[in-house]
Protein backbone atom coordinates (compact mmCIF):
# COMPACT_ATOMS: atom_id res chain seq x y z
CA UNK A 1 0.00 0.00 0.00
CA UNK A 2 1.16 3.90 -0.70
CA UNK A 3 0.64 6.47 1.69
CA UNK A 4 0.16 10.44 0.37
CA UNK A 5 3.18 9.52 -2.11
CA UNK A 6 3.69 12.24 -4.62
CA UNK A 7 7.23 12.03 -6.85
CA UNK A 8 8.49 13.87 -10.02
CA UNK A 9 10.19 12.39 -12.34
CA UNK A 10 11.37 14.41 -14.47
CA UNK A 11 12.96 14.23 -18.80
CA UNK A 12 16.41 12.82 -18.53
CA UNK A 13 16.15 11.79 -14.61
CA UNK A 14 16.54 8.39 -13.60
CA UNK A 15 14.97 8.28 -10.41
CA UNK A 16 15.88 5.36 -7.89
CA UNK A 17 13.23 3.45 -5.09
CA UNK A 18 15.51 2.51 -2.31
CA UNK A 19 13.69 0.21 0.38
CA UNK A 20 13.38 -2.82 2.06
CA UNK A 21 10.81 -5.59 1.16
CA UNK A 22 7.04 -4.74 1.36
CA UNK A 23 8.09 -0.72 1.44
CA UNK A 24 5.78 -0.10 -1.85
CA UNK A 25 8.53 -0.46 -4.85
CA UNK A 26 6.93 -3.07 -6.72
CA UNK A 27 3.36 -1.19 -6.20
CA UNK A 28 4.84 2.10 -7.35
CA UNK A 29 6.18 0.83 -10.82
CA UNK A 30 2.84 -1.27 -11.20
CA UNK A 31 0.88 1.45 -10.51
CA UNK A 32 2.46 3.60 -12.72
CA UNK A 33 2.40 0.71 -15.73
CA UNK A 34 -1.22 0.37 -15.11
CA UNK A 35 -1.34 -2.65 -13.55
CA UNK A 36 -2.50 -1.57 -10.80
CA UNK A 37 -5.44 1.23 -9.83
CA UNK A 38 -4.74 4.15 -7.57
CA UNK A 39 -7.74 4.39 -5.28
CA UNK A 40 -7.20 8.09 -4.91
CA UNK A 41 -4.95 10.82 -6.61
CA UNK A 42 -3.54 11.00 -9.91
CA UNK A 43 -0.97 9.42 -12.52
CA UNK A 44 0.38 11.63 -15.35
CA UNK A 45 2.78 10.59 -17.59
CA UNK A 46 4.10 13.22 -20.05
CA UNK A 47 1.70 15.60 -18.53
CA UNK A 48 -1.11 12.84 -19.70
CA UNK A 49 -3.50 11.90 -17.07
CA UNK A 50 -3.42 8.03 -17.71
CA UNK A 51 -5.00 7.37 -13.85
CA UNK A 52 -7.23 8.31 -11.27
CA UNK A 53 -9.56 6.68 -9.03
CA UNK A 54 -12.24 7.17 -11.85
CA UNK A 55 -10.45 5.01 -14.46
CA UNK A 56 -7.23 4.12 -16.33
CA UNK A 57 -5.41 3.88 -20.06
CA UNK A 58 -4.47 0.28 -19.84
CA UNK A 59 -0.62 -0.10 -19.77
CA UNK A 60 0.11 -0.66 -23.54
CA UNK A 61 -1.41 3.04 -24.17
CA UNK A 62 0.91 4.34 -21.88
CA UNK A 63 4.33 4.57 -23.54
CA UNK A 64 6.60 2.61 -21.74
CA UNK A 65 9.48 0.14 -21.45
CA UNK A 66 9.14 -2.13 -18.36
CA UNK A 67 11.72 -4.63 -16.74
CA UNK A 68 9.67 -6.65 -14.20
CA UNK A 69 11.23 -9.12 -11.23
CA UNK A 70 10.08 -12.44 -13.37
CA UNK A 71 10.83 -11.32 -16.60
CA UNK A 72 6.68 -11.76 -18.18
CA UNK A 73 8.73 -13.09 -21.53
CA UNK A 74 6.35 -13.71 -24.55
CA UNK A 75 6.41 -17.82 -24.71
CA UNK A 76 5.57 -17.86 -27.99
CA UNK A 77 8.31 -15.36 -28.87
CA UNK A 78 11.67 -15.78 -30.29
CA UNK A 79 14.40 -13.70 -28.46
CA UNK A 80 15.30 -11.37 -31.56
CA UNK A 81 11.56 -11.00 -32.31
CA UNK A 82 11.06 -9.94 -28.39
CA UNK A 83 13.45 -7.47 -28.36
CA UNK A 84 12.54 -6.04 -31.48
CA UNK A 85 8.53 -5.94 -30.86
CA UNK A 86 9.08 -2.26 -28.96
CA UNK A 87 10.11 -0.83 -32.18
CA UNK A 88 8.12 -2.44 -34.14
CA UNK A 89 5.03 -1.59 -32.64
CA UNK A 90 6.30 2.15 -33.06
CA UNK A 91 5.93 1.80 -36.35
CA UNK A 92 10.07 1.13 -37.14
CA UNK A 93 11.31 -0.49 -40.43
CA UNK A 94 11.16 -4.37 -39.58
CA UNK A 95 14.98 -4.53 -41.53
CA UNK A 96 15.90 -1.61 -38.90
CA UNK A 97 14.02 -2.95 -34.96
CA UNK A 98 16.14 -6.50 -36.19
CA UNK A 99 19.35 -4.95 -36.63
CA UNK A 100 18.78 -2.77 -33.79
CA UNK A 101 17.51 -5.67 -32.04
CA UNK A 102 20.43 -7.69 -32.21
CA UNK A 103 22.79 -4.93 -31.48
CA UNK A 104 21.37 -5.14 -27.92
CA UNK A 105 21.53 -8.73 -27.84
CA UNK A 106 25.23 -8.66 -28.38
CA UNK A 107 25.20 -5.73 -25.91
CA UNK A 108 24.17 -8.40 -23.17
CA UNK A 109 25.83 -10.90 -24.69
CA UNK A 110 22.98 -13.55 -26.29
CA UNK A 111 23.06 -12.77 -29.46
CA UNK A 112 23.98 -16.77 -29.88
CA UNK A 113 20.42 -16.88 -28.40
CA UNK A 114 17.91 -14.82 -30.94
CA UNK A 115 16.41 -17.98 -32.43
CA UNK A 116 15.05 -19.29 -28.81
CA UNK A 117 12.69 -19.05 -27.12
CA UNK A 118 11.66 -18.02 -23.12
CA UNK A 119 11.48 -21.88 -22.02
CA UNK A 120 14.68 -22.56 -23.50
CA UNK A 121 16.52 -20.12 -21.71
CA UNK A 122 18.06 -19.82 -18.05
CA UNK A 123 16.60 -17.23 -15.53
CA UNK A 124 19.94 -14.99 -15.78
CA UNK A 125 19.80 -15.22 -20.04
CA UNK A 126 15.77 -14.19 -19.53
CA UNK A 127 16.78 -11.22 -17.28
CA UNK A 128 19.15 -9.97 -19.88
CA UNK A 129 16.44 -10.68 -22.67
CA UNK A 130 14.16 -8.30 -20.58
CA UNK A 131 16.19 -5.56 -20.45
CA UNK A 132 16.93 -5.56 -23.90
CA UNK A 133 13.44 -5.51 -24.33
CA UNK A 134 12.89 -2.87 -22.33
CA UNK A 135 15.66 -0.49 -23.63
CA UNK A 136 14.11 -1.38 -27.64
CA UNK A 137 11.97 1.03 -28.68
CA UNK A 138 11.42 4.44 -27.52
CA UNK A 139 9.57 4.81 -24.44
CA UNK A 140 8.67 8.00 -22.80
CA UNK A 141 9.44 5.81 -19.53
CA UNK A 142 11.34 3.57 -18.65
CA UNK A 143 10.53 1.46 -15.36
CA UNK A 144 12.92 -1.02 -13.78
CA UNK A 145 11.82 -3.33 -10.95
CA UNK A 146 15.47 -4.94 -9.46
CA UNK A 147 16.99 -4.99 -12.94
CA UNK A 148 19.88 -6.38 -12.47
CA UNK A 149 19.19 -8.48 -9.50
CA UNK A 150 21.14 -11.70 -11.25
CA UNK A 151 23.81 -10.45 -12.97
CA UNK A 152 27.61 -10.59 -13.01
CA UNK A 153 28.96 -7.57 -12.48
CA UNK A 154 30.06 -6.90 -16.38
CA UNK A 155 26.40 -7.17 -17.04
CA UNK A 156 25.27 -4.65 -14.67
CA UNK A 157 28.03 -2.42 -16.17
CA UNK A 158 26.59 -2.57 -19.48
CA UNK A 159 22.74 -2.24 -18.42
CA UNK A 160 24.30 0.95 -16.51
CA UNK A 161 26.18 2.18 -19.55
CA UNK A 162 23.37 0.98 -21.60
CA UNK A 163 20.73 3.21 -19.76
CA UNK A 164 22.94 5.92 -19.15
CA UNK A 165 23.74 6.14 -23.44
CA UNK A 166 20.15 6.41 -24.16
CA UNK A 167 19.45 8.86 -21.61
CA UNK A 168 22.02 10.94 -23.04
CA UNK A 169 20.60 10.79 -26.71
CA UNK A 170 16.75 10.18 -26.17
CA UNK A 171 16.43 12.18 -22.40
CA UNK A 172 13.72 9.07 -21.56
CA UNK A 173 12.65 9.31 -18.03
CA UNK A 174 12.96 6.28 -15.64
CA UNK A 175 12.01 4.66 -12.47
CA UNK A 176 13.74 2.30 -11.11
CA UNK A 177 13.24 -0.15 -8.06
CA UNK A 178 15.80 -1.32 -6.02
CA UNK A 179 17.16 -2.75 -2.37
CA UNK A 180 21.09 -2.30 -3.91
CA UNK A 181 21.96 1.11 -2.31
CA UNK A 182 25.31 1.41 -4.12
CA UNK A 183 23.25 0.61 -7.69
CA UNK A 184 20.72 3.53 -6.41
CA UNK A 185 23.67 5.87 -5.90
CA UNK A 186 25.18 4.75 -8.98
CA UNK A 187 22.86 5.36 -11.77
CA UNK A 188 20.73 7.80 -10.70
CA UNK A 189 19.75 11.36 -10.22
CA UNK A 190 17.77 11.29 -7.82
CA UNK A 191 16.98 8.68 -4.46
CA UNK A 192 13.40 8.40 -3.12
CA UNK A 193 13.80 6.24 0.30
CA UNK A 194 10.84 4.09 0.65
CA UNK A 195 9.82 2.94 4.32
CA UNK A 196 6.21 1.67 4.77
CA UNK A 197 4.66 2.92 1.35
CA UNK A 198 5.34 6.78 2.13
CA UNK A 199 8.90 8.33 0.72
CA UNK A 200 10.99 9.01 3.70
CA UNK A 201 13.85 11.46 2.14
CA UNK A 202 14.24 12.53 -1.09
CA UNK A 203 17.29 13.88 -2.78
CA UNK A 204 20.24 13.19 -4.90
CA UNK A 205 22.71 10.44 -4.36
CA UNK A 206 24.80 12.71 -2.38
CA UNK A 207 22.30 13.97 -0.47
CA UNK A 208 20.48 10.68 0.71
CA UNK A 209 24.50 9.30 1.22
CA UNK A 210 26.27 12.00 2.91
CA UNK A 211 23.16 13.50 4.44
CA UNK A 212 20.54 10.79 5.85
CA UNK A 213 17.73 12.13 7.69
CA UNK A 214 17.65 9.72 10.41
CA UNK A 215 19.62 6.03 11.51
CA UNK A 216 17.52 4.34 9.11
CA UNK A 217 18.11 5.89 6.10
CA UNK A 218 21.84 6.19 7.28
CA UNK A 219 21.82 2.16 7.28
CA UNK A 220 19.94 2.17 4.32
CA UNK A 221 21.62 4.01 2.05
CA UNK A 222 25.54 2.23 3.00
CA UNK A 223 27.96 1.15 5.49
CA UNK A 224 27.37 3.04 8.76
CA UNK A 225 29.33 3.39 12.10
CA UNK A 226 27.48 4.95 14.39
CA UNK A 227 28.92 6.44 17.42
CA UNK A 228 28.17 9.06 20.39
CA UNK A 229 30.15 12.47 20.65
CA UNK A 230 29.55 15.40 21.58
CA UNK A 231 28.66 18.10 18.65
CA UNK A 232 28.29 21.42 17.64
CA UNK A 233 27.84 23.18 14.62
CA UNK A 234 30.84 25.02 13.37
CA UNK A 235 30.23 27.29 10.80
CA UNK A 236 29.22 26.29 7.12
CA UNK A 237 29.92 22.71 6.70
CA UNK A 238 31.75 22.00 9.58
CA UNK A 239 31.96 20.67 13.01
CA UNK A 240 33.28 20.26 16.08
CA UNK A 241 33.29 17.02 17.64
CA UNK A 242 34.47 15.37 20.96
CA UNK A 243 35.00 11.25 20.58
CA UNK A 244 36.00 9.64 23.81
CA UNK A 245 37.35 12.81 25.43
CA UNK A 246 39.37 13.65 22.26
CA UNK A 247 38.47 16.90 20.59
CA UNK A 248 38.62 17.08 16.53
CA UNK A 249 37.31 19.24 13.79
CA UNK A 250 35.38 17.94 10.87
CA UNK A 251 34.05 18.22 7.88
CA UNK A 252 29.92 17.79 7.80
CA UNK A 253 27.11 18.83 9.75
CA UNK A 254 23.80 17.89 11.05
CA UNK A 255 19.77 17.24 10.27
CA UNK A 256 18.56 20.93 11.24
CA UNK A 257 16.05 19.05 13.85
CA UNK A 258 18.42 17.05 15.46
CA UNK A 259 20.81 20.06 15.74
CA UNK A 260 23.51 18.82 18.52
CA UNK A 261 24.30 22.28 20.61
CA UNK A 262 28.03 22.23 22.49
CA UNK A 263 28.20 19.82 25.05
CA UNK A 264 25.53 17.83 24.10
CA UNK A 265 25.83 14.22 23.13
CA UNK A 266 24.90 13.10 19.86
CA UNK A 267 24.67 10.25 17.41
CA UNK A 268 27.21 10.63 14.60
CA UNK A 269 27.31 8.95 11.47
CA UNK A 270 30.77 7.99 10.07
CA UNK A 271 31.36 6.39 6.59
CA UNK A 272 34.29 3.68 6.18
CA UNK A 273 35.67 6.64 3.43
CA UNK A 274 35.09 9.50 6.99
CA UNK A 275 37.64 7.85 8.77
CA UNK A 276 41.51 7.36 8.55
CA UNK A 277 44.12 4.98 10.19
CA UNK A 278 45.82 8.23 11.71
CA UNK A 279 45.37 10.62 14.56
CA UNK A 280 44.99 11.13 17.95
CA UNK A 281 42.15 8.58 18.66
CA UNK A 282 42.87 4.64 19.62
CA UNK A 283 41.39 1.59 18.10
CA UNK A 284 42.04 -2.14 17.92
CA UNK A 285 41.64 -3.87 14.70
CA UNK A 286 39.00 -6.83 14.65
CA UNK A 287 38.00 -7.45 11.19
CA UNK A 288 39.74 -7.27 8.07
CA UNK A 289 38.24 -7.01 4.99
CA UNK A 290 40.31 -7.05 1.15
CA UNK A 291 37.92 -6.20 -1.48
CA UNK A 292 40.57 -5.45 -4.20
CA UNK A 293 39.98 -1.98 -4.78
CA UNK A 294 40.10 -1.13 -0.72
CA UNK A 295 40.60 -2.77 2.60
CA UNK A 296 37.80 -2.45 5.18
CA UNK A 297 39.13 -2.65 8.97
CA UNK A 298 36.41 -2.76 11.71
CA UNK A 299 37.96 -1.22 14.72
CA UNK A 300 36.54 -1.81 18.30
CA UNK A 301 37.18 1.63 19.98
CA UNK A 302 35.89 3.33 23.57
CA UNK A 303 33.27 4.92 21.32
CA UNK A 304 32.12 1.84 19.71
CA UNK A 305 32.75 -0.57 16.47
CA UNK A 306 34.14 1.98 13.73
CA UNK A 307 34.59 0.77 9.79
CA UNK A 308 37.31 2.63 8.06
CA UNK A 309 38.20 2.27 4.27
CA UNK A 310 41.83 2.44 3.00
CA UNK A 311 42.40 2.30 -0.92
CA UNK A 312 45.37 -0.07 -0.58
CA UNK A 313 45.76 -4.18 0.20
CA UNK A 314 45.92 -4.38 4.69
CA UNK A 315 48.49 -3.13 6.09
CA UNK A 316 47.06 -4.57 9.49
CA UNK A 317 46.27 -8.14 11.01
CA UNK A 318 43.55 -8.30 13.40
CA UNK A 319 44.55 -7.72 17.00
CA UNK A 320 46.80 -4.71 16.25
CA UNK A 321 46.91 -1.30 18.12
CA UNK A 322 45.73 1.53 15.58
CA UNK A 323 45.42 5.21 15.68
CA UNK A 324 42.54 6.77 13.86
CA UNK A 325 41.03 9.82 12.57
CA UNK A 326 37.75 11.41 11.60
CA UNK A 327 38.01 13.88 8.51
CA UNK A 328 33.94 14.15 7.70
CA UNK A 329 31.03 13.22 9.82
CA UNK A 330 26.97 14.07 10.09
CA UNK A 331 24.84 14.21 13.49
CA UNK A 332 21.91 12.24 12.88
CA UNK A 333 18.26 13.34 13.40
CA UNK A 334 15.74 11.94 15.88
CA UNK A 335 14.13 8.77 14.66
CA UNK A 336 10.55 9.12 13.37
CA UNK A 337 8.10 7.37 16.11
């Protein structure tokens, strides 16, 4: 179920549905497809009114290019003539949607598989035939519903490239559902954290990353140590924290509402990327984690577990004495009730 939801999204925005299970993703995209019937308010697409209460276009009337979580393949369907059914239905050369057709399929890799069809393929090859679907054509929307939930990473690196390249030439909107937070901050202009069918915070990538509204959508949104200090507002941008009787200016600042005043303990959000292995603060490494591009240490510390990110291989076995830093931090607001 939504709650009072209203959302823009705007030409050339790719808007991204962070949540948990069962927050209202799923119900969003349907809703806006046309599967679905709001029982009050309004859906416009391209400043078309194609829902209310009263009635609805069905979904083929409505323009768009859909990726759903199981794929709704045409059985009786080849692969190439799948792919190429978006275009053409718009009314493109059948010569052209083919060759265009089986551009994307080499795109994502199955272009050995245009001559089968859905029940000869595996659940990963009928994802990737799905999204080529979806990107065929030209849709004045494009919605996404976990898109590249089972996909290798050089996959999702082409549907991102993919989306991205006809954004650029064709300015399509989309919507796109998601519980991958770095995928969200990755391909999108804009965040919309969902939490029990109402939108939470709203914002850009940076803004729902470096700027969370409360613990959950600090947790939600990435990798979060959260630990108490005392705060105060420093100027633009910058504060002034005490950690464990230590005393340290940072980068940052805090939800307006939840506005830490000097001497007064707060919750403070670090990021692995906040923190450095140097400074005047002590730590004890527990967990090391290598993850080729980075090294992620979890250090137990008087304030609490702390994760900080280096951009090397460890330099550190667990058990060993540290020093650590904070260079950027953000006091959290008060949890909704």
């Amino acid at each position: 179920m939504l709650n009072s939801l209203d959302l823009d999204v705007g030409h050339n925005e790719v808007v991204s549905l962070l949540g948990p299970s069962g927050a209202g993703k799923t119900t969003l995209l349907y809703a806006v497809a046309g599967f679905l019937a709001p029982s009050a308010g309004e859906i416009q697409i391209g400043g078309r009114v194609v829902a209310t209460a009263r009635g609805a276009e069905p979904p083929e009337r409505r323009g768009i290019g859909m990726v759903f979580q199981h794929y709704a393949l045409w059985p009786h369907m080849t692969v190439l003539e799948t792919v190429a059914y978006p275009a053409r239905r718009a009314k493109v050369d059948r010569a052209e949607a083919r060759a265009s057709a089986m551009d994307l399929l080499e795109r994502f890799d199955i272009a050995h598989l245009a001559g089968r069809r859905p029940a000869e393929l595996s659940g990963g090859e009928q994802q990737r035939v799905g999204l080529a679907r979806a990107l065929s054509g030209a849709p004045s929307l494009h919605l996404f519903d976990e898109p590249t939930a089972h996909l290798d990473s050089a996959l999702r690196a082409v549907f991102r490239e993919e989306m991205a390249s006809r954004r650029r030439d064709s300015g399509v909107a989309t919507l796109l559902a998601t519980h991958d937070a770095v995928e969200a901050l990755a391909v999108s202009t804009g965040v919309a954290l969902l939490r029990d069918g109402a939108i939470a915070q709203l914002g850009s990538p940076q803004d729902v990353y470096e700027r969370p509204l409360d613990l959950w959508a600090a947790r939600l949104t990435g990798p979060a140590s959260i630990i108490p200090a005392h705060a105060e507002v420093a100027g633009t941008d910058m504060l002034t924290l005490t950690i464990s009787g230590v005393s340290l200016v940072a980068a940052g600042g805090a939800v307006p509402e939840g506005r830490a005043m000097p001497a007064q303990s707060a919750r403070v959000l670090l990021r692995p990327d906040w923190a450095t292995l140097d400074g005047p603060l002590r730590g004890v490494v527990r967990v090391v984690r290598y993850e080729g591009p980075h090294t992620d240490y979890t250090l137990e510390t008087s304030a609490g577990a702390v994760i900080v990110r280096e951009p090397r291989a460890p330099r550190y076995e667990p058990g060993a004495p540290v020093a650590w830093s904070v260079h950027r931090a953000w006091v959290l607001g008060r949890d909704p009730a």
